[in-house]
C-alpha atoms as a PDB file:
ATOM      1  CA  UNK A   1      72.930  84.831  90.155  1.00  0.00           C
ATOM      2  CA  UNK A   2      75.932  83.564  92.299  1.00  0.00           C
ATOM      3  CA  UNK A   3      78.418  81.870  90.229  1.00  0.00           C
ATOM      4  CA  UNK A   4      80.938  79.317  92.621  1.00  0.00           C
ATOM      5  CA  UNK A   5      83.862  78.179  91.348  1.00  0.00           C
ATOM      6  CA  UNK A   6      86.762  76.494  93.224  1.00  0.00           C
ATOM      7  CA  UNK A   7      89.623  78.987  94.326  1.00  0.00           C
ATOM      8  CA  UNK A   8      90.124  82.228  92.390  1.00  0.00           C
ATOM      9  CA  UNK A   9      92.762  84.805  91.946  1.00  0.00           C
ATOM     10  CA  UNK A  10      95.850  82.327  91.626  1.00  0.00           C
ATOM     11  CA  UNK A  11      97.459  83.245  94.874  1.00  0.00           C
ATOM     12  CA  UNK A  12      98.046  81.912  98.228  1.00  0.00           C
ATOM     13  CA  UNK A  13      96.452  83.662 100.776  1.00  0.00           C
ATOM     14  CA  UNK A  14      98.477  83.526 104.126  1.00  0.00           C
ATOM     15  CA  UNK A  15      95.394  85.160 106.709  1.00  0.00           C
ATOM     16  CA  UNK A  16      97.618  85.493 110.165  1.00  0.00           C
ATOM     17  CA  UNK A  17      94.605  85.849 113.159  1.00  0.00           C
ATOM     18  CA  UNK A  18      96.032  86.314 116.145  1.00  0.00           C
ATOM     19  CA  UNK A  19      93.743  84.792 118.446  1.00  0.00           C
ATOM     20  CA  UNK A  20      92.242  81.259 119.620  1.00  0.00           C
ATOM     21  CA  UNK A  21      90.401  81.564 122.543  1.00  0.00           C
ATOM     22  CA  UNK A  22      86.781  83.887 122.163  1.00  0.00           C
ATOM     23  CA  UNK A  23      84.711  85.079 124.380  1.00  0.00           C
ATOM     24  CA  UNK A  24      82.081  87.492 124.308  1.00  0.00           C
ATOM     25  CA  UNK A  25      80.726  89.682 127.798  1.00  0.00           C
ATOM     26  CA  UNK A  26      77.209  91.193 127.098  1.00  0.00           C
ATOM     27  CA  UNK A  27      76.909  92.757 130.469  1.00  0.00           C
ATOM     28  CA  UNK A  28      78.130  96.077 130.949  1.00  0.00           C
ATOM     29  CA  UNK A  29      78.768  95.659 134.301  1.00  0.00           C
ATOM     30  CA  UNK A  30      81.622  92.619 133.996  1.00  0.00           C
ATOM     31  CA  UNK A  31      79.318  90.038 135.491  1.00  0.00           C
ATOM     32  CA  UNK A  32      80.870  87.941 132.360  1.00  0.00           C
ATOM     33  CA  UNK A  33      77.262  86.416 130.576  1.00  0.00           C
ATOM     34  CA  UNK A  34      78.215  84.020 127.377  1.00  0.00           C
ATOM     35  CA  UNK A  35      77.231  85.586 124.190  1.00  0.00           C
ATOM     36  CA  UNK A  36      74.799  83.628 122.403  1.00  0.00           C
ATOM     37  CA  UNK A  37      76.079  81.007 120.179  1.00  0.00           C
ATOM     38  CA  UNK A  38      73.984  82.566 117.051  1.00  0.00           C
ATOM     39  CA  UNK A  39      76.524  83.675 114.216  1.00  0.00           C
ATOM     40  CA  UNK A  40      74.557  86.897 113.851  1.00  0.00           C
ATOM     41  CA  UNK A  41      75.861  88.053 116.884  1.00  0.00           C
ATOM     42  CA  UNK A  42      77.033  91.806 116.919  1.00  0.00           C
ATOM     43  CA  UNK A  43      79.503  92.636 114.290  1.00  0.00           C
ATOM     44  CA  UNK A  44      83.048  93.119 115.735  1.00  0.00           C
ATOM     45  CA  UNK A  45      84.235  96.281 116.135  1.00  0.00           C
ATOM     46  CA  UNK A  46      88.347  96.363 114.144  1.00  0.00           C
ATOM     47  CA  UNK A  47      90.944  98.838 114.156  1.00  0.00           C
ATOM     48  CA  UNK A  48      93.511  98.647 110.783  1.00  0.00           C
ATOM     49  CA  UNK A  49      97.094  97.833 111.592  1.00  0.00           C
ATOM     50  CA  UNK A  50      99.389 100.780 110.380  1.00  0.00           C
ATOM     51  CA  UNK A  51     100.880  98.227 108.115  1.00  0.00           C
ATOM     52  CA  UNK A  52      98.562  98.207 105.635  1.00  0.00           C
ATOM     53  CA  UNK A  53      97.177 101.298 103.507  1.00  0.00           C
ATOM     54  CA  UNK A  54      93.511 102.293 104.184  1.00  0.00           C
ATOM     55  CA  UNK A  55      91.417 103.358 101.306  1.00  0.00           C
ATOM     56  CA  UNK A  56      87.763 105.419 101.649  1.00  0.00           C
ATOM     57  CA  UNK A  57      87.039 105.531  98.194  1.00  0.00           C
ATOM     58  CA  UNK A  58      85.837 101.533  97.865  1.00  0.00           C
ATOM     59  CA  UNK A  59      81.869 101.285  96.865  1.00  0.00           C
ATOM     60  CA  UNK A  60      82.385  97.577  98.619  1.00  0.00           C
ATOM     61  CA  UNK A  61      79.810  98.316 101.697  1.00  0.00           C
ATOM     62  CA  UNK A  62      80.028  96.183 104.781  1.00  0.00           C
ATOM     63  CA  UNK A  63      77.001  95.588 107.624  1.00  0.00           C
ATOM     64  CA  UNK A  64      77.981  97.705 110.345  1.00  0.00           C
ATOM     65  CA  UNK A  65      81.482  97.469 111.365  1.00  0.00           C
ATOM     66  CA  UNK A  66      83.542 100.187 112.466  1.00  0.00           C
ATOM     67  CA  UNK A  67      87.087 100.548 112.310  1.00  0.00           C
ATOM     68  CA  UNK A  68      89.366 102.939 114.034  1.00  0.00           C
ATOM     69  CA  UNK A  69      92.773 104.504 112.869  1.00  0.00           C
ATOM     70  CA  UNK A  70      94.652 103.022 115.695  1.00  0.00           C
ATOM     71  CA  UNK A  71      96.876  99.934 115.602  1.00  0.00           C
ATOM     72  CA  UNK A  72      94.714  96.730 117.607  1.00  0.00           C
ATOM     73  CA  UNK A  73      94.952  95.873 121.433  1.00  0.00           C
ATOM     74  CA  UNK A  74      97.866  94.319 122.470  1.00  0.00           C
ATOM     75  CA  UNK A  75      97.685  90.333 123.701  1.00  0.00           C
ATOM     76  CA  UNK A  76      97.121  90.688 127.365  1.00  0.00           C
ATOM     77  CA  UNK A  77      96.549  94.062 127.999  1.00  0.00           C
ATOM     78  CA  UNK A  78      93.480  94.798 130.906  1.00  0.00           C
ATOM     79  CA  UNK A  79      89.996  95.224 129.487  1.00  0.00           C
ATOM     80  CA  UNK A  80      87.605  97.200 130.949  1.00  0.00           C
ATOM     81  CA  UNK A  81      86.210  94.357 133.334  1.00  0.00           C
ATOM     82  CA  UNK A  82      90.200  94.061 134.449  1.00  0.00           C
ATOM     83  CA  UNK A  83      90.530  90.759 132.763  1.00  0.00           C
ATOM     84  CA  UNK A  84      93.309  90.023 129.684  1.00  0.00           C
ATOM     85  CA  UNK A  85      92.278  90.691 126.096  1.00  0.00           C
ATOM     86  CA  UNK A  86      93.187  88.346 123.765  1.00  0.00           C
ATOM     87  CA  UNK A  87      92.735  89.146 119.778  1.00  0.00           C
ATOM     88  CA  UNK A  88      92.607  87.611 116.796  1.00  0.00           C
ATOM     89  CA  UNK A  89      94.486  88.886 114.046  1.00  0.00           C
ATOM     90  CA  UNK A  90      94.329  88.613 110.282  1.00  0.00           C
ATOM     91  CA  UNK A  91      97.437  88.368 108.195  1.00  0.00           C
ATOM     92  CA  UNK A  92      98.087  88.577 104.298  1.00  0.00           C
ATOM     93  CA  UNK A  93     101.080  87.592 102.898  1.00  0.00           C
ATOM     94  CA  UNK A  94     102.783  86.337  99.387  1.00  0.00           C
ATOM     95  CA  UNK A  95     104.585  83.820  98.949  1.00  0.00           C
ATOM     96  CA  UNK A  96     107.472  84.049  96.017  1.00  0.00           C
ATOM     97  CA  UNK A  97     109.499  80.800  97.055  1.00  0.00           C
ATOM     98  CA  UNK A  98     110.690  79.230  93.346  1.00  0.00           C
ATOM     99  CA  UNK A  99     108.319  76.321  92.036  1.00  0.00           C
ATOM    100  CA  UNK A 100     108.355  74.254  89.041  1.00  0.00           C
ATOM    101  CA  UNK A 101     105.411  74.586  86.308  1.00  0.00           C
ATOM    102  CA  UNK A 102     103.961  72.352  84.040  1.00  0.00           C
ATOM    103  CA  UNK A 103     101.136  74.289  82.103  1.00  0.00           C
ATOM    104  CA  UNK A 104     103.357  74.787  78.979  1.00  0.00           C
ATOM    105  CA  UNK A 105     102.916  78.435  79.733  1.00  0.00           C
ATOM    106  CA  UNK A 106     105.375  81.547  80.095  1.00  0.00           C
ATOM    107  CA  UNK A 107     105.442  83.432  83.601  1.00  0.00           C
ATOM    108  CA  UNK A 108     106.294  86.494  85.849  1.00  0.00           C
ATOM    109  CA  UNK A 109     106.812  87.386  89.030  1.00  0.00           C
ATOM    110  CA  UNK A 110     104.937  90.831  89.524  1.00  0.00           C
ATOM    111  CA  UNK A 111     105.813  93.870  91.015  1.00  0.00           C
ATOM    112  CA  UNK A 112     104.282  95.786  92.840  1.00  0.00           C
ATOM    113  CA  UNK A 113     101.369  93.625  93.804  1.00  0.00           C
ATOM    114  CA  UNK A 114      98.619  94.872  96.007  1.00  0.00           C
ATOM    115  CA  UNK A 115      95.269  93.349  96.439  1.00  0.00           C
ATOM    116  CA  UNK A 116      92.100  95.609  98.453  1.00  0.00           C
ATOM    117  CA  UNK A 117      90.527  93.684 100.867  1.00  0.00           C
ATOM    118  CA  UNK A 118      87.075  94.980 102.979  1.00  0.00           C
ATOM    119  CA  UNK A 119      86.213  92.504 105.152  1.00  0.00           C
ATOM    120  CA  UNK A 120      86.654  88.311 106.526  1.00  0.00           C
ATOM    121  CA  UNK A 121      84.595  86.284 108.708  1.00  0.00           C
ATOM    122  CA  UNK A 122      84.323  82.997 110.366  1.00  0.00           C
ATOM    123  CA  UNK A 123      81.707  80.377 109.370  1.00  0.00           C
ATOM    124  CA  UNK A 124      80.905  77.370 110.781  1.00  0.00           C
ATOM    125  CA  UNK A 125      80.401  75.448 107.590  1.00  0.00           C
ATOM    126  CA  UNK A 126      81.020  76.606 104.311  1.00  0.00           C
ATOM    127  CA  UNK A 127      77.617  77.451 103.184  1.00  0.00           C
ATOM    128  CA  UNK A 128      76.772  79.226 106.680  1.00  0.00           C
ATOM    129  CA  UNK A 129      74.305  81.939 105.823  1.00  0.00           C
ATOM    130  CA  UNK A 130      75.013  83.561 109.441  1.00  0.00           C
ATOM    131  CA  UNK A 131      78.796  84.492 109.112  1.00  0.00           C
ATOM    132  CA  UNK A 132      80.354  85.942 111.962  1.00  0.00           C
ATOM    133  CA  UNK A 133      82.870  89.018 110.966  1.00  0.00           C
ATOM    134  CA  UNK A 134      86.078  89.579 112.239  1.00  0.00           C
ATOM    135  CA  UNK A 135      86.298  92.824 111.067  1.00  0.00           C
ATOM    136  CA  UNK A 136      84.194  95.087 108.186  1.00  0.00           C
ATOM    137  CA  UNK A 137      85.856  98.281 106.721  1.00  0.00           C
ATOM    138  CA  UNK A 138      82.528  98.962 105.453  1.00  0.00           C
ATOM    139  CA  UNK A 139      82.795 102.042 102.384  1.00  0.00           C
ATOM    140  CA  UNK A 140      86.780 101.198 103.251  1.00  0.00           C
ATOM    141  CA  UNK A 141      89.459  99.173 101.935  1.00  0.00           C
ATOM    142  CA  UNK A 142      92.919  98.007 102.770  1.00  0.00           C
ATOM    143  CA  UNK A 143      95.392  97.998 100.072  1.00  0.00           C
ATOM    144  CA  UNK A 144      98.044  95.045 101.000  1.00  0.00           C
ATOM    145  CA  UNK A 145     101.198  94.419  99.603  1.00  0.00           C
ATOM    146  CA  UNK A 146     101.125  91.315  98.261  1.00  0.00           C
ATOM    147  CA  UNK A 147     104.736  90.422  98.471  1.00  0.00           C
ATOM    148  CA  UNK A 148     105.497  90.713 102.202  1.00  0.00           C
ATOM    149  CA  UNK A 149     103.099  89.681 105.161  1.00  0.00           C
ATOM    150  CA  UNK A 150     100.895  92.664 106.130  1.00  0.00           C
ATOM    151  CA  UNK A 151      98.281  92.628 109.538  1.00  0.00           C
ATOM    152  CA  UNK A 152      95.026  93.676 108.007  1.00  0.00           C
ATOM    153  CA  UNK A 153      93.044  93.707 110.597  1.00  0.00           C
ATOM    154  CA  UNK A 154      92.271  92.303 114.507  1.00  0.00           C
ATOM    155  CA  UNK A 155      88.833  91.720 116.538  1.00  0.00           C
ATOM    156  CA  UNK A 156      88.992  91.076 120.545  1.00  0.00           C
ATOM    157  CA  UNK A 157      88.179  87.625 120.822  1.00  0.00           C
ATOM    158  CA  UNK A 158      85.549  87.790 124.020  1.00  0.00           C
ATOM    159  CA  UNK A 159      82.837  89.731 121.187  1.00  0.00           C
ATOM    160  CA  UNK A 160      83.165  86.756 118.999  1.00  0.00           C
ATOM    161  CA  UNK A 161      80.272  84.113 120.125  1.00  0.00           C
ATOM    162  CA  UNK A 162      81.463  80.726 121.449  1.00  0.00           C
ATOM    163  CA  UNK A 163      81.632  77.517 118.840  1.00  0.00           C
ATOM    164  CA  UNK A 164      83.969  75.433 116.446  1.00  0.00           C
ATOM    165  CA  UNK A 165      84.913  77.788 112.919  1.00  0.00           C
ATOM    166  CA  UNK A 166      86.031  75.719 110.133  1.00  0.00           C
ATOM    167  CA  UNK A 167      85.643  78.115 107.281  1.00  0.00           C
ATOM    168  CA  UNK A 168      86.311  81.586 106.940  1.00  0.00           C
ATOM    169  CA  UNK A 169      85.631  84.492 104.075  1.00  0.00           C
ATOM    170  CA  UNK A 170      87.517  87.310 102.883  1.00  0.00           C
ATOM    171  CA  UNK A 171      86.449  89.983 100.387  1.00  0.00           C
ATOM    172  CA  UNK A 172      88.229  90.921  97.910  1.00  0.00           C
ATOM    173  CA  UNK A 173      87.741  94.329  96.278  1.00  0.00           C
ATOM    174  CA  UNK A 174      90.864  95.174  93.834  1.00  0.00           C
ATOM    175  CA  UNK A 175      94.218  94.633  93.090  1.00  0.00           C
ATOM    176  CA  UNK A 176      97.206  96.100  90.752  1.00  0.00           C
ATOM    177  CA  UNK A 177     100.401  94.920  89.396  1.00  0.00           C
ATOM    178  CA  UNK A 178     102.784  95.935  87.438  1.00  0.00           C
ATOM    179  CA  UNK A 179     104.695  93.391  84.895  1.00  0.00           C
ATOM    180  CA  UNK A 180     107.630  93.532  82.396  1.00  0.00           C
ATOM    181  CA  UNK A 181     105.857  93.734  78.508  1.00  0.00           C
ATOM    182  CA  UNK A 182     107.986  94.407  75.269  1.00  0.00           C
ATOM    183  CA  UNK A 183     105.715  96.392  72.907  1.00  0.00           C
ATOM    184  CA  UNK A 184     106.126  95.645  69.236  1.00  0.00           C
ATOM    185  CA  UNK A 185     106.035  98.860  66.731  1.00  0.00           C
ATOM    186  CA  UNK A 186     105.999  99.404  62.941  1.00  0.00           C
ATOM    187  CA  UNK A 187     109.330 101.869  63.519  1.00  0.00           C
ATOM    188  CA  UNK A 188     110.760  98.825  65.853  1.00  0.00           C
ATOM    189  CA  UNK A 189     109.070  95.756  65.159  1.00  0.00           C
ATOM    190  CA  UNK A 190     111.659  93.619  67.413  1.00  0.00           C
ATOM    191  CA  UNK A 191     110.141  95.166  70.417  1.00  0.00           C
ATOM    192  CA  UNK A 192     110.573  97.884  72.771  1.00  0.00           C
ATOM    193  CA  UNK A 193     111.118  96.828  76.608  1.00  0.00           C
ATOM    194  CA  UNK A 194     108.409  98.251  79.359  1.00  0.00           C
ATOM    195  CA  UNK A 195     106.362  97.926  82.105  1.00  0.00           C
ATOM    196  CA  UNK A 196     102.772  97.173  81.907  1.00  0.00           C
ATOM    197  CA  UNK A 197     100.700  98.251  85.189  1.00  0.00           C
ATOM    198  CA  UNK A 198      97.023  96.570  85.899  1.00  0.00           C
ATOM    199  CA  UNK A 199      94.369  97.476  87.841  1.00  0.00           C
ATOM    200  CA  UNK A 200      91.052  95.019  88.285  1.00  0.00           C
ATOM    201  CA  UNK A 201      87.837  95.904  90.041  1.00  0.00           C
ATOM    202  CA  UNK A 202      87.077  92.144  91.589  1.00  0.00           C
ATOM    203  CA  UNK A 203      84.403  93.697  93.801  1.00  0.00           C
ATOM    204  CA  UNK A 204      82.348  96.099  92.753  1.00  0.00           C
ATOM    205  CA  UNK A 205      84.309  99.263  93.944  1.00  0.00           C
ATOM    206  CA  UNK A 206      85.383 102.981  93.504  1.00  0.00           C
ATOM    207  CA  UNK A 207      89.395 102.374  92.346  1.00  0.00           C
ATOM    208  CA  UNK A 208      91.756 105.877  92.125  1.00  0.00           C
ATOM    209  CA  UNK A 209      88.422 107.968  92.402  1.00  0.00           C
ATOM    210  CA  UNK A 210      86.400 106.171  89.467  1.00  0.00           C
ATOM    211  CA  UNK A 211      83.365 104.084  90.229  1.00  0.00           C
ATOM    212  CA  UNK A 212      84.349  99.964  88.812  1.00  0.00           C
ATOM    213  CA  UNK A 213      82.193  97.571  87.923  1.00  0.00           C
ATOM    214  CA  UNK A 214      83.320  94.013  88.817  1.00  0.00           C
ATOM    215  CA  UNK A 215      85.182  92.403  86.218  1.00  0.00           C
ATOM    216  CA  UNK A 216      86.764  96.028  84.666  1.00  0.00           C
ATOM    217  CA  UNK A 217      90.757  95.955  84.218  1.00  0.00           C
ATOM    218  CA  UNK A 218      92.757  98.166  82.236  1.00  0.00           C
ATOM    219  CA  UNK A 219      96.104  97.962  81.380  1.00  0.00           C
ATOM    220  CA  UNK A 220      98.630 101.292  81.032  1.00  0.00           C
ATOM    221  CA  UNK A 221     101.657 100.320  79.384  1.00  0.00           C
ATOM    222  CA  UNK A 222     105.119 102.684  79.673  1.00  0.00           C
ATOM    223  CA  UNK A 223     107.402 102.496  76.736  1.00  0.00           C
ATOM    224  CA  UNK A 224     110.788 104.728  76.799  1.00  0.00           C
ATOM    225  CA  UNK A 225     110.488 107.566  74.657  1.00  0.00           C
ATOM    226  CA  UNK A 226     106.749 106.589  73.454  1.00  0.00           C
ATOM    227  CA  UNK A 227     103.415 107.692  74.554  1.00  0.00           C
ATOM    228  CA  UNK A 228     101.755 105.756  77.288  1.00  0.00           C
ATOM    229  CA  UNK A 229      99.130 103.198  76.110  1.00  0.00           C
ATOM    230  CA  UNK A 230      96.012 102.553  77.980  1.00  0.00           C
ATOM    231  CA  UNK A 231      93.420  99.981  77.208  1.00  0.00           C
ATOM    232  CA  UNK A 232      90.933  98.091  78.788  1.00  0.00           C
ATOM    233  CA  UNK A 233      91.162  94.282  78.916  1.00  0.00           C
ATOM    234  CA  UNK A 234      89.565  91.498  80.191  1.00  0.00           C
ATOM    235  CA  UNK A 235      91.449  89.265  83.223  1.00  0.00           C
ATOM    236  CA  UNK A 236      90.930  85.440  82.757  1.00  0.00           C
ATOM    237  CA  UNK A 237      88.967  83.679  85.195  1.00  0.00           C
ATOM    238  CA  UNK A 238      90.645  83.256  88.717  1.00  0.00           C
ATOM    239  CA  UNK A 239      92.656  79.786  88.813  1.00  0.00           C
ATOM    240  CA  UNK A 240      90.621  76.836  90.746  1.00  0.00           C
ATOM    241  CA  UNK A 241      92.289  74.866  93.261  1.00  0.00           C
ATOM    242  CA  UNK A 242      91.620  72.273  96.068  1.00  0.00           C
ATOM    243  CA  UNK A 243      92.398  75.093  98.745  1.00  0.00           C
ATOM    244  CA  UNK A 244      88.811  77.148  98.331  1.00  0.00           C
ATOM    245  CA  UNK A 245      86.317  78.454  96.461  1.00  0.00           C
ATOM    246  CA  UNK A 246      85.939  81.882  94.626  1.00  0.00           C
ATOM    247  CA  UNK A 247      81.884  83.102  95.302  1.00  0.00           C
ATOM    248  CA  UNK A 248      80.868  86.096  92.909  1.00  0.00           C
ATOM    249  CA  UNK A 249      77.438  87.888  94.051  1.00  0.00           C
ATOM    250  CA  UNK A 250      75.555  90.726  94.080  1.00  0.00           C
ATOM    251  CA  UNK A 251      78.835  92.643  92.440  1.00  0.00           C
ATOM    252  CA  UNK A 252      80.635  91.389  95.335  1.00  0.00           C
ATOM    253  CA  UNK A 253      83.951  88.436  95.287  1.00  0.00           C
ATOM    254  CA  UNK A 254      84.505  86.345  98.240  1.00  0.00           C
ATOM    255  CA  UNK A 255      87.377  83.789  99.028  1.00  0.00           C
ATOM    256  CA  UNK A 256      85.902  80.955 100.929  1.00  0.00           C
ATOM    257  CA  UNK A 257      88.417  78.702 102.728  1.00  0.00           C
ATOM    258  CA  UNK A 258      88.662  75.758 104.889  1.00  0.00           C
ATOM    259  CA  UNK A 259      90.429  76.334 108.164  1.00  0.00           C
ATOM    260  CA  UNK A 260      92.456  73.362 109.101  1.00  0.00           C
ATOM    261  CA  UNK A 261      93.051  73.448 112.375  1.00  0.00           C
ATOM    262  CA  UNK A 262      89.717  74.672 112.555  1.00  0.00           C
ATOM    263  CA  UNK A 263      89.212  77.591 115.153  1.00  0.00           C
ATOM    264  CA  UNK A 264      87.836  77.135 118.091  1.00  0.00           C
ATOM    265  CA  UNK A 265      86.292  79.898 119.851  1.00  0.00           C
ATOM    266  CA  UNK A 266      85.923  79.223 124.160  1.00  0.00           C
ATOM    267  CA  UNK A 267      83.450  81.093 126.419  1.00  0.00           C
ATOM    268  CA  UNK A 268      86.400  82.661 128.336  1.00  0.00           C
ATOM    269  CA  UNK A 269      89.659  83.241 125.706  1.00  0.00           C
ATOM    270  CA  UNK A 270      92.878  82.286 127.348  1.00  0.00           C
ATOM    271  CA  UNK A 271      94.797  82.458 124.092  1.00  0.00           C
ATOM    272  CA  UNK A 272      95.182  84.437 121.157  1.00  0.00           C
ATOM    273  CA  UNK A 273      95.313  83.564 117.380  1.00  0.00           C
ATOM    274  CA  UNK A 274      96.794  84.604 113.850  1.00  0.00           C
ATOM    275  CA  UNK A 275      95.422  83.796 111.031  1.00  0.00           C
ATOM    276  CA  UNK A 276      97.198  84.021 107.992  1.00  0.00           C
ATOM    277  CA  UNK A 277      96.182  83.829 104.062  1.00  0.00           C
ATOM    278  CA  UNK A 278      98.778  82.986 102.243  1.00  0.00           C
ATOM    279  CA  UNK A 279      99.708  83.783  98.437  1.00  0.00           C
ATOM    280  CA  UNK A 280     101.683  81.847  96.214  1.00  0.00           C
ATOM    281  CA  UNK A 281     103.200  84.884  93.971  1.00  0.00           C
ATOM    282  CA  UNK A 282     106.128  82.934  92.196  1.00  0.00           C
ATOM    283  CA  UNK A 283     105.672  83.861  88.447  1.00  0.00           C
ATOM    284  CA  UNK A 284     101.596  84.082  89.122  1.00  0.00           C
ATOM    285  CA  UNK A 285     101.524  86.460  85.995  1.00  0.00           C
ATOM    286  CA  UNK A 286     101.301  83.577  82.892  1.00  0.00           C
ATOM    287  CA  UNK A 287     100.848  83.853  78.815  1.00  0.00           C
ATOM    288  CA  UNK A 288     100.640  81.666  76.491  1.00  0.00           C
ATOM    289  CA  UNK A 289     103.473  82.801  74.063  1.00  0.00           C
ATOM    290  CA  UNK A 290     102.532  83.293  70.614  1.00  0.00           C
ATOM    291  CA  UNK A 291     104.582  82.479  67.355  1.00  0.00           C
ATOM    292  CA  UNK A 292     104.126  85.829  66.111  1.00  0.00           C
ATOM    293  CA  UNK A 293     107.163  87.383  63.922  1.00  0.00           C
ATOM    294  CA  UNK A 294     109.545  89.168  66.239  1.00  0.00           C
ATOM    295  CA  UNK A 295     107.955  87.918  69.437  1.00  0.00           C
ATOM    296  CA  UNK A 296     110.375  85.718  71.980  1.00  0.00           C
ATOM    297  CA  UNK A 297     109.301  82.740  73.867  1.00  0.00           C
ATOM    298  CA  UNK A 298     109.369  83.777  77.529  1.00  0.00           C
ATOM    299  CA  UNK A 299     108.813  87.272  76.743  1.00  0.00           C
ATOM    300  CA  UNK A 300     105.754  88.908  77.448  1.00  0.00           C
ATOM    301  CA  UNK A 301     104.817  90.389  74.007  1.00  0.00           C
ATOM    302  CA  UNK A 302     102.210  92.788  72.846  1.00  0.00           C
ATOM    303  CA  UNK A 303     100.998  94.995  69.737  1.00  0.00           C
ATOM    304  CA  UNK A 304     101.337  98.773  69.526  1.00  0.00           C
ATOM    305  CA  UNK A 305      97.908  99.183  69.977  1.00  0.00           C
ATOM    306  CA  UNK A 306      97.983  96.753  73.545  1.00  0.00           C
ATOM    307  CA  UNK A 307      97.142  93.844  72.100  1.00  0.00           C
ATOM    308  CA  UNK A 308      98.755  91.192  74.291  1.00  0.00           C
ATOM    309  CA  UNK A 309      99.726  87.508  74.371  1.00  0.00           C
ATOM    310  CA  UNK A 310      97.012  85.455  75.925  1.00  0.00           C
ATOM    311  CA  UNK A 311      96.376  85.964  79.844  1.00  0.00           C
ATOM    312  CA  UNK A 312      96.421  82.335  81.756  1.00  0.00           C
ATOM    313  CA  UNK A 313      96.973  83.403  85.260  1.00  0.00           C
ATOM    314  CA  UNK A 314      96.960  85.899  87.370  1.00  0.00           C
ATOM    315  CA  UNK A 315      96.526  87.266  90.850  1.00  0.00           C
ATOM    316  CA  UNK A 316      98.113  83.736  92.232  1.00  0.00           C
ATOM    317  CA  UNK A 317      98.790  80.368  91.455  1.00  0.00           C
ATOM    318  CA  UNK A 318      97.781  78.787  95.189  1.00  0.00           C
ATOM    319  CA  UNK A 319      97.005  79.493  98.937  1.00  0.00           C
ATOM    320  CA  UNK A 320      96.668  78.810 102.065  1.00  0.00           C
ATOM    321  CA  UNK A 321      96.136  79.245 105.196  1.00  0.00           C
ATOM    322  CA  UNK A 322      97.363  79.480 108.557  1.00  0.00           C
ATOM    323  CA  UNK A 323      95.663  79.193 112.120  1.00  0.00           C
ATOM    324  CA  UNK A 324      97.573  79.871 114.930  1.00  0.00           C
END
């Protein structure tokens, strides 16, 4: 069953694709024929941007993309007919500019942030069944620092068929964080300072060598002079906002989002574009504090045994995104 709910994942998603103007040639020999309008044209071939980290061990398949260890063709550089290739590149990048909250809740910035992503596509509506991808990483994921504004992935513009995209897709396989947690003992019941790392499946996905199912998250937490403590958890539900919609199916979590401009893709590209998802970060990490003995308002509290202050938010509080 597909369950839709407005945008998950509490972050802004800043998707930089670099490239406006598509084309596509079908004819081998440069004679220059449109490709067809239909969005299941061929897949585009990608190549990952040294930027980001590439991972082999994701279960998240894709259709039939390939993608090459090489950084993407430069804007303007002579294709094989002679002509200028023009790209479009995808961008990630968080956002940790200060912000006010309201919510009553407690909040960190994270460290160390880093969501996977497999795959985005254009779609000419939001429910188009016929998605045209930018790039697939197939059995492969990119690991992106969240916190800084990472190229993910590029497609040459002239394989991309002609029309108007106003909504595009990204999937989302993983992500980790690390946050500050003070862990409350029997020998020190005022707390003990430390870092608590988590790691989520979204997608359905093979994370550090172990297969995940979508929806697992376990959290490790390092105390000085203490053993580490590991326990699985549950994440709450990704935060909804005007900006998009969070579709979970078939083990699989896609970010739909408007793109406003929309994207227009010409018969001969003359331009390139970015696109960039952008991720508010700024104290995405919330609790609800708790008026337990020895616990601190604003203080991320657990248990000895893991058990921690309420989860509100994570992943993000917002996004956007960015055509240029």
């Amino acid at each position: 069953m597909t369950n839709r709910r407005p945008l998950a994942l509490g972050v802004t998603v800043s998707l930089a694709v670099a490239a406006v103007g598509l084309w596509a040639c079908s004819d081998d020999s440069g004679g220059g024929g449109q490709v067809d309008a239909a969005l299941d044209a061929e897949i585009v071939d990608s190549a990952i941007s040294g930027d980001a980290n590439q991972h082999s061990d994701s279960a998240v398949t894709g259709d039939s993309a390939t993608t090459n260890d090489g950084a993407t063709q430069n804007d303007g550089a002579e294709g094989d007919g002679g002509g200028q290739i023009y790209n479009i590149d995808v961008y990630v990048r968080g956002d940790v500019t200060a912000k006010t909250f309201n919510d009553g809740f407690s909040g960190q910035t994270p460290r160390n942030f880093t969501i996977g992503f497999s795959r985005v596509d254009l779609m000419t509506s939001e429910n188009d069944a016929t998605p045209v991808t930018v790039f697939d990483f197939g059995s492969n994921y990119v690991e992106v620092d969240m916190l800084s504004e990472t190229k993910i992935g590029s497609a040459d513009l002239r394989d991309i068929p002609s029309g108007v995209y106003t909504y595009g897709r990204a999937l989302l396989v993983m992500a980790r964080f690390d946050v500050d947690v003070t862990v409350h003992t029997m020998i020190s019941p005022t707390g003990i300072a430390g870092t608590a790392t988590v790691t989520a499946a979204l997608s359905d996905a093979t994370i550090d060598g172990h297969a995940r199912s979508q929806g697992w998250a376990q959290e490790v937490f390092t105390i000085p002079n203490l053993l580490p403590i590991t326990k699985d958890t549950t994440l709450p539900d990704l935060p909804s906002t005007a900006a998009g919609t969070i579709v979970e199916e078939n083990g699989k979590m896609w970010l739909v989002f408007p793109l406003n401009p929309s994207l227009p893709v010409a018969p001969i590209p003359n331009i390139a574009h970015k696109l960039t998802m952008v991720y508010d970060e700024f104290e995405s990490f919330r609790w609800d504090d708790q008026p337990t003995s020895g616990y601190s308002d604003g203080v991320f509290d657990s248990d000895q045994d893991g058990n921690t202050e309420p989860l509100q938010n994570v992943g993000a509080t917002d996004y956007h995104i960015i055509v240029e």
